[in-house]
PDB file of N, CA and C in Angstrom:
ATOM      1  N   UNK A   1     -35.016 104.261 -22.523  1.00  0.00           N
ATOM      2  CA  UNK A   1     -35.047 103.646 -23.830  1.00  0.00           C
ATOM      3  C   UNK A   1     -33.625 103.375 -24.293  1.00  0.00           C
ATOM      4  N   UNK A   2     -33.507 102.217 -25.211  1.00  0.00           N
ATOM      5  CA  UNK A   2     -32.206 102.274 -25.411  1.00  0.00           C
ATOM      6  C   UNK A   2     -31.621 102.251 -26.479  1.00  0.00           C
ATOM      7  N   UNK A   3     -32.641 102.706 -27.445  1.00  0.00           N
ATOM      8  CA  UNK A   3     -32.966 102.994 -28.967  1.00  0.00           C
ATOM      9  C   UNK A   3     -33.385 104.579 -28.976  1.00  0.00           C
ATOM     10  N   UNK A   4     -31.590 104.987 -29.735  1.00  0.00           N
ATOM     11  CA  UNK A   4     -32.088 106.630 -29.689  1.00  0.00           C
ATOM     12  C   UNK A   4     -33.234 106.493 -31.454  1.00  0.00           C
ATOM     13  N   UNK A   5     -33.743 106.024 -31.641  1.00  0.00           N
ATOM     14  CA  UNK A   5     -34.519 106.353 -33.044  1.00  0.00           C
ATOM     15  C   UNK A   5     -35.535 106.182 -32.026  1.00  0.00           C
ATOM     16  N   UNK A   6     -35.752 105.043 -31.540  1.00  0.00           N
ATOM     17  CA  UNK A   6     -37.178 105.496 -31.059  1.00  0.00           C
ATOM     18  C   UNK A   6     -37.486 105.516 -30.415  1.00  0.00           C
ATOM     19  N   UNK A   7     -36.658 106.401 -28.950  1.00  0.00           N
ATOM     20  CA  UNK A   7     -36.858 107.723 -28.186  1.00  0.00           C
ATOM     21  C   UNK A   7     -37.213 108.888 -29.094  1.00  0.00           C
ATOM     22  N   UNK A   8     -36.528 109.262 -30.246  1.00  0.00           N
ATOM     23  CA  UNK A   8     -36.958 110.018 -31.276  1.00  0.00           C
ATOM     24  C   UNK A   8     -38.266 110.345 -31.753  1.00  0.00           C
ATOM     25  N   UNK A   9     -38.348 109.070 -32.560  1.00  0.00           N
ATOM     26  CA  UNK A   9     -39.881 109.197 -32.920  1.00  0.00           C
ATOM     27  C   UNK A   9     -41.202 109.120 -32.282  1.00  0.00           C
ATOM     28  N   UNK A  10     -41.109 108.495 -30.741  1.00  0.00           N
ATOM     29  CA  UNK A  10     -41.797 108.660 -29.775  1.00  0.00           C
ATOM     30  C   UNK A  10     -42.084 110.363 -29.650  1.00  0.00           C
ATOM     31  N   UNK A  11     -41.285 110.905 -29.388  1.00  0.00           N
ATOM     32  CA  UNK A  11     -41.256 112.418 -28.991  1.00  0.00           C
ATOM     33  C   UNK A  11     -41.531 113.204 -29.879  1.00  0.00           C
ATOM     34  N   UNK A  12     -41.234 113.029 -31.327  1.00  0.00           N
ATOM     35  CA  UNK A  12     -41.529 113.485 -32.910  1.00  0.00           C
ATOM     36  C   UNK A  12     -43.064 113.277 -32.485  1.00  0.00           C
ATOM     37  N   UNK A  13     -43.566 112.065 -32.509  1.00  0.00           N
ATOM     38  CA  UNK A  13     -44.796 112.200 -32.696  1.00  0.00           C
ATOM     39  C   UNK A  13     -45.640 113.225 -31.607  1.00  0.00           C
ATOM     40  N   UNK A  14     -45.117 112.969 -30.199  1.00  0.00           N
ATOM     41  CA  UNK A  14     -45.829 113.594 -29.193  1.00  0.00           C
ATOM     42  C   UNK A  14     -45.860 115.258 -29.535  1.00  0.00           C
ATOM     43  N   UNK A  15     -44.414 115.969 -30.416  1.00  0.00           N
ATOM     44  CA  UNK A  15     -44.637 117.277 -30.352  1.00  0.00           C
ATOM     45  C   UNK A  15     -45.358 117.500 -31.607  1.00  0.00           C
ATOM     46  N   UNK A  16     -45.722 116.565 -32.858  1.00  0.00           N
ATOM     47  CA  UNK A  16     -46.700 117.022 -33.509  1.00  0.00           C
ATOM     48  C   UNK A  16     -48.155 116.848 -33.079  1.00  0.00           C
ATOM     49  N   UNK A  17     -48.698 116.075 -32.024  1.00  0.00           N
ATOM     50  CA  UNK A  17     -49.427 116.080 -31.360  1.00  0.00           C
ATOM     51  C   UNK A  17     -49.781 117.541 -30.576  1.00  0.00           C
ATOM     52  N   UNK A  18     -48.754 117.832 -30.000  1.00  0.00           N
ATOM     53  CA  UNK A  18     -48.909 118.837 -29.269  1.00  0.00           C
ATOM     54  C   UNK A  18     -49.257 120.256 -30.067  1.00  0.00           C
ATOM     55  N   UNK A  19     -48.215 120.097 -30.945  1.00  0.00           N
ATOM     56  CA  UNK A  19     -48.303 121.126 -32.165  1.00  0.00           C
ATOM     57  C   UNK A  19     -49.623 121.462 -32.855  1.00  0.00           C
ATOM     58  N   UNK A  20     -50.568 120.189 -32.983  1.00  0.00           N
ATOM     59  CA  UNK A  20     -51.954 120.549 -33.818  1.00  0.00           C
ATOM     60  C   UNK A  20     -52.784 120.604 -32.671  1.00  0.00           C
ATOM     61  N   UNK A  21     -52.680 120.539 -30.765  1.00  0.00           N
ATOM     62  CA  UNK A  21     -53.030 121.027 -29.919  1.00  0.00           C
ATOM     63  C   UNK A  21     -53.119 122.178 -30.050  1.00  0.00           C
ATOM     64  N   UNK A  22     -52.069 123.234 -30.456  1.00  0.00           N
ATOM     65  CA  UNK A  22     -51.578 124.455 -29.790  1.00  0.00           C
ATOM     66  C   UNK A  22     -52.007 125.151 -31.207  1.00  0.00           C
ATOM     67  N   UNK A  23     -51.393 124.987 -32.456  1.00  0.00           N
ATOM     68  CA  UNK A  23     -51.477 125.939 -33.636  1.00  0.00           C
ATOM     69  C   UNK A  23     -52.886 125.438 -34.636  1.00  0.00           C
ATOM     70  N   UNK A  24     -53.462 123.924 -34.327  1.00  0.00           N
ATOM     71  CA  UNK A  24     -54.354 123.785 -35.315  1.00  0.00           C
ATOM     72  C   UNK A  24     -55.990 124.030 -35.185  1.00  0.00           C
ATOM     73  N   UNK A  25     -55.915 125.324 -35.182  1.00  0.00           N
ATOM     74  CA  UNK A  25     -57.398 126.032 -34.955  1.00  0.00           C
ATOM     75  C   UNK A  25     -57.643 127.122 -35.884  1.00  0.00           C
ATOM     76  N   UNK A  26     -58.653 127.523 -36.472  1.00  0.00           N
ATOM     77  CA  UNK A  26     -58.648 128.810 -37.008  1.00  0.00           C
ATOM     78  C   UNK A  26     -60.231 128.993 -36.568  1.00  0.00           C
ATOM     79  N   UNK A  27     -60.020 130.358 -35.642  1.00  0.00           N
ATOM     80  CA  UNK A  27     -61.638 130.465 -35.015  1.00  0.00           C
ATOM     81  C   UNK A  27     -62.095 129.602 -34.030  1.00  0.00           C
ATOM     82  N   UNK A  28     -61.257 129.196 -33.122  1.00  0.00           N
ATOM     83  CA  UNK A  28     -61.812 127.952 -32.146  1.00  0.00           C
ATOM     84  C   UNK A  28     -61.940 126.860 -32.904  1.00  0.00           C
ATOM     85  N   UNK A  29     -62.110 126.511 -34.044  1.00  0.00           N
ATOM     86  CA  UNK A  29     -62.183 125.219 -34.195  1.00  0.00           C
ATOM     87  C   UNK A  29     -60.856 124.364 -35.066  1.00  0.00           C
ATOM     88  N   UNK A  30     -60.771 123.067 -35.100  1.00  0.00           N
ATOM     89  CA  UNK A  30     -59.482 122.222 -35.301  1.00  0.00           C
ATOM     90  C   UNK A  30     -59.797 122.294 -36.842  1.00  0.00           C
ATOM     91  N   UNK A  31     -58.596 122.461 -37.111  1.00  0.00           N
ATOM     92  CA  UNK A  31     -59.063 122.412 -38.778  1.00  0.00           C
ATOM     93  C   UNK A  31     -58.789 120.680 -39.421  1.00  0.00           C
ATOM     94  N   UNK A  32     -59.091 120.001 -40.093  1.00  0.00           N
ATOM     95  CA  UNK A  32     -58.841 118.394 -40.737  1.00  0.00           C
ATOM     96  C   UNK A  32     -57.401 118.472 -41.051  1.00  0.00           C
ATOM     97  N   UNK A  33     -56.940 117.492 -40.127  1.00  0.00           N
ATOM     98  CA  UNK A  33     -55.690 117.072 -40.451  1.00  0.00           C
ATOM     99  C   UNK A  33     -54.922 116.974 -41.759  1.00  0.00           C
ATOM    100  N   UNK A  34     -56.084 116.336 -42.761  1.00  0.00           N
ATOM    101  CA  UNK A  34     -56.095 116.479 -43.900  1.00  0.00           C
ATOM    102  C   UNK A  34     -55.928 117.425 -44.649  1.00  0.00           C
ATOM    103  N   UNK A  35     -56.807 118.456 -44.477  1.00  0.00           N
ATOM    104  CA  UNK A  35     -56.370 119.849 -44.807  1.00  0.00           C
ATOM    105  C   UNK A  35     -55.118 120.259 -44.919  1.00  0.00           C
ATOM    106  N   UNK A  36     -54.524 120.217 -43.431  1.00  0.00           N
ATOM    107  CA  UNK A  36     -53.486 120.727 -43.230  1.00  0.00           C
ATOM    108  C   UNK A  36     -52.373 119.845 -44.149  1.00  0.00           C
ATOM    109  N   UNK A  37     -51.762 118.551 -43.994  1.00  0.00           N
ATOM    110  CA  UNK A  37     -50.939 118.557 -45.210  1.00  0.00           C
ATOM    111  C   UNK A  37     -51.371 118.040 -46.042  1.00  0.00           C
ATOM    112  N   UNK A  38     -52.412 118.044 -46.682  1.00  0.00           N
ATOM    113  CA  UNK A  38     -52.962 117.887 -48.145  1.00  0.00           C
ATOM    114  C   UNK A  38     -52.061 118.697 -49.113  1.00  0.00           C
ATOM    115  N   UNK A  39     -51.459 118.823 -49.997  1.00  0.00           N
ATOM    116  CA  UNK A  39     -50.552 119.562 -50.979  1.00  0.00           C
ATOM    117  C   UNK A  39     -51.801 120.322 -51.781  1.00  0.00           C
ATOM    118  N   UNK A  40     -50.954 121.651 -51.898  1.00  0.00           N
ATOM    119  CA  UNK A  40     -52.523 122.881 -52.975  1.00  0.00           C
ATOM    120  C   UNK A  40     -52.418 122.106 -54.126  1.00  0.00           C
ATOM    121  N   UNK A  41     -53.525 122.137 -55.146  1.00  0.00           N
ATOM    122  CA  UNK A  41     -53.376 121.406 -56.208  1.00  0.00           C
ATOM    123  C   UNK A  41     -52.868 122.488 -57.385  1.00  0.00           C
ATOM    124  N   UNK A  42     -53.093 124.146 -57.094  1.00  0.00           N
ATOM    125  CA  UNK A  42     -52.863 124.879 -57.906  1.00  0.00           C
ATOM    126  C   UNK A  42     -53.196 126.381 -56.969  1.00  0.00           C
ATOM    127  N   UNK A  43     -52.624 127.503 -57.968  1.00  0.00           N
ATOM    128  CA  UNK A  43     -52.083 128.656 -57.501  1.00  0.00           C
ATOM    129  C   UNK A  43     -53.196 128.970 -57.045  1.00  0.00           C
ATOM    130  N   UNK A  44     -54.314 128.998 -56.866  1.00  0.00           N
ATOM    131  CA  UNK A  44     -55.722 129.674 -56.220  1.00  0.00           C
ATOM    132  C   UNK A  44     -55.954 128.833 -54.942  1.00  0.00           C
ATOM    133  N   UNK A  45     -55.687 127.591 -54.871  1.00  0.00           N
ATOM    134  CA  UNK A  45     -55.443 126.919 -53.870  1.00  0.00           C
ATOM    135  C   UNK A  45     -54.602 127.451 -52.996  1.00  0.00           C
ATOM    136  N   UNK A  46     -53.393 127.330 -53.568  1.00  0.00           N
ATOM    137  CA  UNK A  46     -52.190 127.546 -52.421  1.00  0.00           C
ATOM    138  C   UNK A  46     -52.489 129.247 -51.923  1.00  0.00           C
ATOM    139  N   UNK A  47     -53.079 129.786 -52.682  1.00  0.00           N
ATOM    140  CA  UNK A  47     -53.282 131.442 -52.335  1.00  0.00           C
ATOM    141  C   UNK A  47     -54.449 131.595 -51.374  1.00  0.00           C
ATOM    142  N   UNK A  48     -55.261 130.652 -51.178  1.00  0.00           N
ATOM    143  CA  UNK A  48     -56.354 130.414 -49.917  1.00  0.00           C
ATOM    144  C   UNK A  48     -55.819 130.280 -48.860  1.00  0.00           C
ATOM    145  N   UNK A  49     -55.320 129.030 -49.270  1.00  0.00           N
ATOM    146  CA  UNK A  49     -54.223 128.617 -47.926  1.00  0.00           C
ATOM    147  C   UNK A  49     -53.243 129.396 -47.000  1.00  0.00           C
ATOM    148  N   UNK A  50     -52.368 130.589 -47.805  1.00  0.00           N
ATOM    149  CA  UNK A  50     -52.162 131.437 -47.342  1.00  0.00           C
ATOM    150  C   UNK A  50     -52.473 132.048 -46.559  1.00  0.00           C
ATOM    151  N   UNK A  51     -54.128 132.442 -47.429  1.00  0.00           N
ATOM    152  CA  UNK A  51     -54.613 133.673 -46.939  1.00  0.00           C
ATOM    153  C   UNK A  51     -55.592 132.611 -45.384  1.00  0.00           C
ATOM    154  N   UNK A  52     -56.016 132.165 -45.297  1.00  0.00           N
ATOM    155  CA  UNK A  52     -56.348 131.075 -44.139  1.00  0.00           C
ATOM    156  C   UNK A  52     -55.110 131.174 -43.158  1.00  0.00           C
ATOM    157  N   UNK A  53     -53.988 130.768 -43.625  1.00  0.00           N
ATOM    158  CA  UNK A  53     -53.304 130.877 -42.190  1.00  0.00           C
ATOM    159  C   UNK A  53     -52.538 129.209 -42.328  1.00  0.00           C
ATOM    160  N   UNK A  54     -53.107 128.317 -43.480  1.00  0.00           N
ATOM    161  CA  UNK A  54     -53.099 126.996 -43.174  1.00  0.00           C
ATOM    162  C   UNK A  54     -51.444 127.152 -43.426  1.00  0.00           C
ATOM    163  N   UNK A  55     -50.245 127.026 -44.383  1.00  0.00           N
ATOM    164  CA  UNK A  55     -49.772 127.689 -44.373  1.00  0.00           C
ATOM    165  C   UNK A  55     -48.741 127.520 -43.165  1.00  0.00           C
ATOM    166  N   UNK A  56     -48.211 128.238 -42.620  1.00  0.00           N
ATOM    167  CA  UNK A  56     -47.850 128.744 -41.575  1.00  0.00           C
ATOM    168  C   UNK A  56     -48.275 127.965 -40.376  1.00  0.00           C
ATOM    169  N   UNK A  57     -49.622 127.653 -40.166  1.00  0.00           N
ATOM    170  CA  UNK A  57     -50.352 126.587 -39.106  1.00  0.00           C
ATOM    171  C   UNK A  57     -49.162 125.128 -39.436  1.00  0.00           C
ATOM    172  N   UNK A  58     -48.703 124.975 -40.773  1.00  0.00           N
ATOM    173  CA  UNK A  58     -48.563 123.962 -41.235  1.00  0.00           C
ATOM    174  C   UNK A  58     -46.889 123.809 -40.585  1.00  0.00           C
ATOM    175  N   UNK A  59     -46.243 124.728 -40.773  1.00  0.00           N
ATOM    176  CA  UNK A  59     -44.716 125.250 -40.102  1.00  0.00           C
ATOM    177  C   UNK A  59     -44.557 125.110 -38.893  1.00  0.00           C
ATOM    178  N   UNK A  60     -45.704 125.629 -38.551  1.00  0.00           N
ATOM    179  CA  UNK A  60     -45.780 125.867 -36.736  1.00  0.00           C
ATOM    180  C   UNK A  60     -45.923 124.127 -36.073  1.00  0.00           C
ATOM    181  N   UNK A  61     -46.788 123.299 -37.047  1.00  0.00           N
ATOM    182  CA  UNK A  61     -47.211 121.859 -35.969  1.00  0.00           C
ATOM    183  C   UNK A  61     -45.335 121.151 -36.786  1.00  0.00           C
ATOM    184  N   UNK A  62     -45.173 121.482 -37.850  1.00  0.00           N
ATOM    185  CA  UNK A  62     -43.608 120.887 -37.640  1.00  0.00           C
ATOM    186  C   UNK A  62     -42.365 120.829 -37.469  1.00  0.00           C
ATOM    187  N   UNK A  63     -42.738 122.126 -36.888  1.00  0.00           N
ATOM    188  CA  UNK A  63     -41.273 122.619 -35.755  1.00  0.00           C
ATOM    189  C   UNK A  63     -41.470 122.271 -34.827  1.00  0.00           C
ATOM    190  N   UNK A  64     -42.760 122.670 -34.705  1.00  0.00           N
ATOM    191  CA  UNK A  64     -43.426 121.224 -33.161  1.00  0.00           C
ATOM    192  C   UNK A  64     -42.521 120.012 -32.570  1.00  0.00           C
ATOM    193  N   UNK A  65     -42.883 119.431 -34.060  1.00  0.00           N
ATOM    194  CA  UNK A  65     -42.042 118.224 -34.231  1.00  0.00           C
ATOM    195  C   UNK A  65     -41.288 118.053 -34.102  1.00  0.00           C
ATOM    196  N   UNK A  66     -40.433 118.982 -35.186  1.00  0.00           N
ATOM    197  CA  UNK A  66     -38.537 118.777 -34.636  1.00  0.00           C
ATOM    198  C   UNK A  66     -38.218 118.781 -33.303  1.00  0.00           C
ATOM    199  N   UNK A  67     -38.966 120.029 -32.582  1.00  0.00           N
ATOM    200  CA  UNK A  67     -38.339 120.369 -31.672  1.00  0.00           C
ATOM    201  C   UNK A  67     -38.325 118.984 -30.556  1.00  0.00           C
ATOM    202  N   UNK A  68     -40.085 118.583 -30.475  1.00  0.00           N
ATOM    203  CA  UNK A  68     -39.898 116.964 -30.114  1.00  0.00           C
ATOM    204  C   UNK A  68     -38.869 116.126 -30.261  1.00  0.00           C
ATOM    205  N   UNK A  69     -38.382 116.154 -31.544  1.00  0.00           N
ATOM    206  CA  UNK A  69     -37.448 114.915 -31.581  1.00  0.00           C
ATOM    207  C   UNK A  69     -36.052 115.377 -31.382  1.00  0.00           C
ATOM    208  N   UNK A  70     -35.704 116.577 -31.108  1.00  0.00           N
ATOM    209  CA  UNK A  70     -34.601 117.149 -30.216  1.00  0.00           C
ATOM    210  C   UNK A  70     -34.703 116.407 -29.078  1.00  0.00           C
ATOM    211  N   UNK A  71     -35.614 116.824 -28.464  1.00  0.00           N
ATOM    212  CA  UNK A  71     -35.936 116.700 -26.764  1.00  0.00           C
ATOM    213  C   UNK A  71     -36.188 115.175 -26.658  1.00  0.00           C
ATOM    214  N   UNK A  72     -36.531 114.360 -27.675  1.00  0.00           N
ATOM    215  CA  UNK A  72     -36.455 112.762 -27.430  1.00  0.00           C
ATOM    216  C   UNK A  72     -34.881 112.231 -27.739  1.00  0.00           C
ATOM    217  N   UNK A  73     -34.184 113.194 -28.771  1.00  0.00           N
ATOM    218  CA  UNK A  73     -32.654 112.559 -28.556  1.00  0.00           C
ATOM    219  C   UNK A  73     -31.706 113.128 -27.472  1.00  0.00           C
ATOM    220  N   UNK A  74     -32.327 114.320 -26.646  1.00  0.00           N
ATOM    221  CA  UNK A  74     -31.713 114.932 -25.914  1.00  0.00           C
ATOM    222  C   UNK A  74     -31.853 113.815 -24.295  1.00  0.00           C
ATOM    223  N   UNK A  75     -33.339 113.622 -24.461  1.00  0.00           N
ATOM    224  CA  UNK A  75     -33.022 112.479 -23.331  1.00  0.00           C
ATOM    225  C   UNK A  75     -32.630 111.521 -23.112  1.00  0.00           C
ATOM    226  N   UNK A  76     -32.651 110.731 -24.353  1.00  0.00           N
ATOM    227  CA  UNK A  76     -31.490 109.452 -25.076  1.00  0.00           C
ATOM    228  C   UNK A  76     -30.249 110.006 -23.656  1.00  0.00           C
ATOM    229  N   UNK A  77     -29.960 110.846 -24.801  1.00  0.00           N
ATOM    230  CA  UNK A  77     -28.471 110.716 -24.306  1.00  0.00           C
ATOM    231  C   UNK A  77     -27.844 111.504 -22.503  1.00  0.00           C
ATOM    232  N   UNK A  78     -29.017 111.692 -21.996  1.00  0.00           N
ATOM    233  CA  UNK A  78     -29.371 112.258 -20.640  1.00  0.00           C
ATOM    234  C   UNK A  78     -29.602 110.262 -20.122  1.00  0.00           C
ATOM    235  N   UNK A  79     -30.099 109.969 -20.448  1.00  0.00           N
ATOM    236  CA  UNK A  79     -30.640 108.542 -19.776  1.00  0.00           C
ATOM    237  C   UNK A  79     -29.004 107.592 -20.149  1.00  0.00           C
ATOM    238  N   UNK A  80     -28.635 107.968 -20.941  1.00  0.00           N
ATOM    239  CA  UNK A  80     -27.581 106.727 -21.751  1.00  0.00           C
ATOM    240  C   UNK A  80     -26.638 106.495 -20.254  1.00  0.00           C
ATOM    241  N   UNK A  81     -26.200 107.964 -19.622  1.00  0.00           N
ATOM    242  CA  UNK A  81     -25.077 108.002 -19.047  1.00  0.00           C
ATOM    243  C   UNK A  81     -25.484 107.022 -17.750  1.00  0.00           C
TER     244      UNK A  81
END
């Protein structure tokens, strides 16, 4: 590629992909995307969410991410040379 943005966002997307592979389950099953970044509307909300795990599930698919779009600018510049 010869566009480090989007080698980037190629790979951004693939590790949040991967990310709601790996962290977005509670009990075997996938929880709605939606769910997950839907914003709490209020403190009994966000205190479910917590207590669910969503939360944290939510941290985990977007470090995912970052870490993706490390590894898509890391090959940028592995391919550039």
């Amino acid at each position: 590629m010869k566009n480090p943005i989007a080698s980037i966002i190629i790979f951004a997307i693939i590790g949040l992909v991967l990310g709601y592979l790996i962290f977005g389950r509670i009990s075997g099953e996938y929880v709605d995307i939606s769910t997950i970044f839907h914003g709490s509307s209020g403190a009994l909300e966000s205190f479910g969410r917590k207590l669910a795990g969503i939360t944290k599930m939510r941290q985990n698919i977007l470090i995912t991410g970052g870490v993706g779009a490390i590894v898509g600018y890391v090959i940028y510049l592995i391919r550039k040379k």
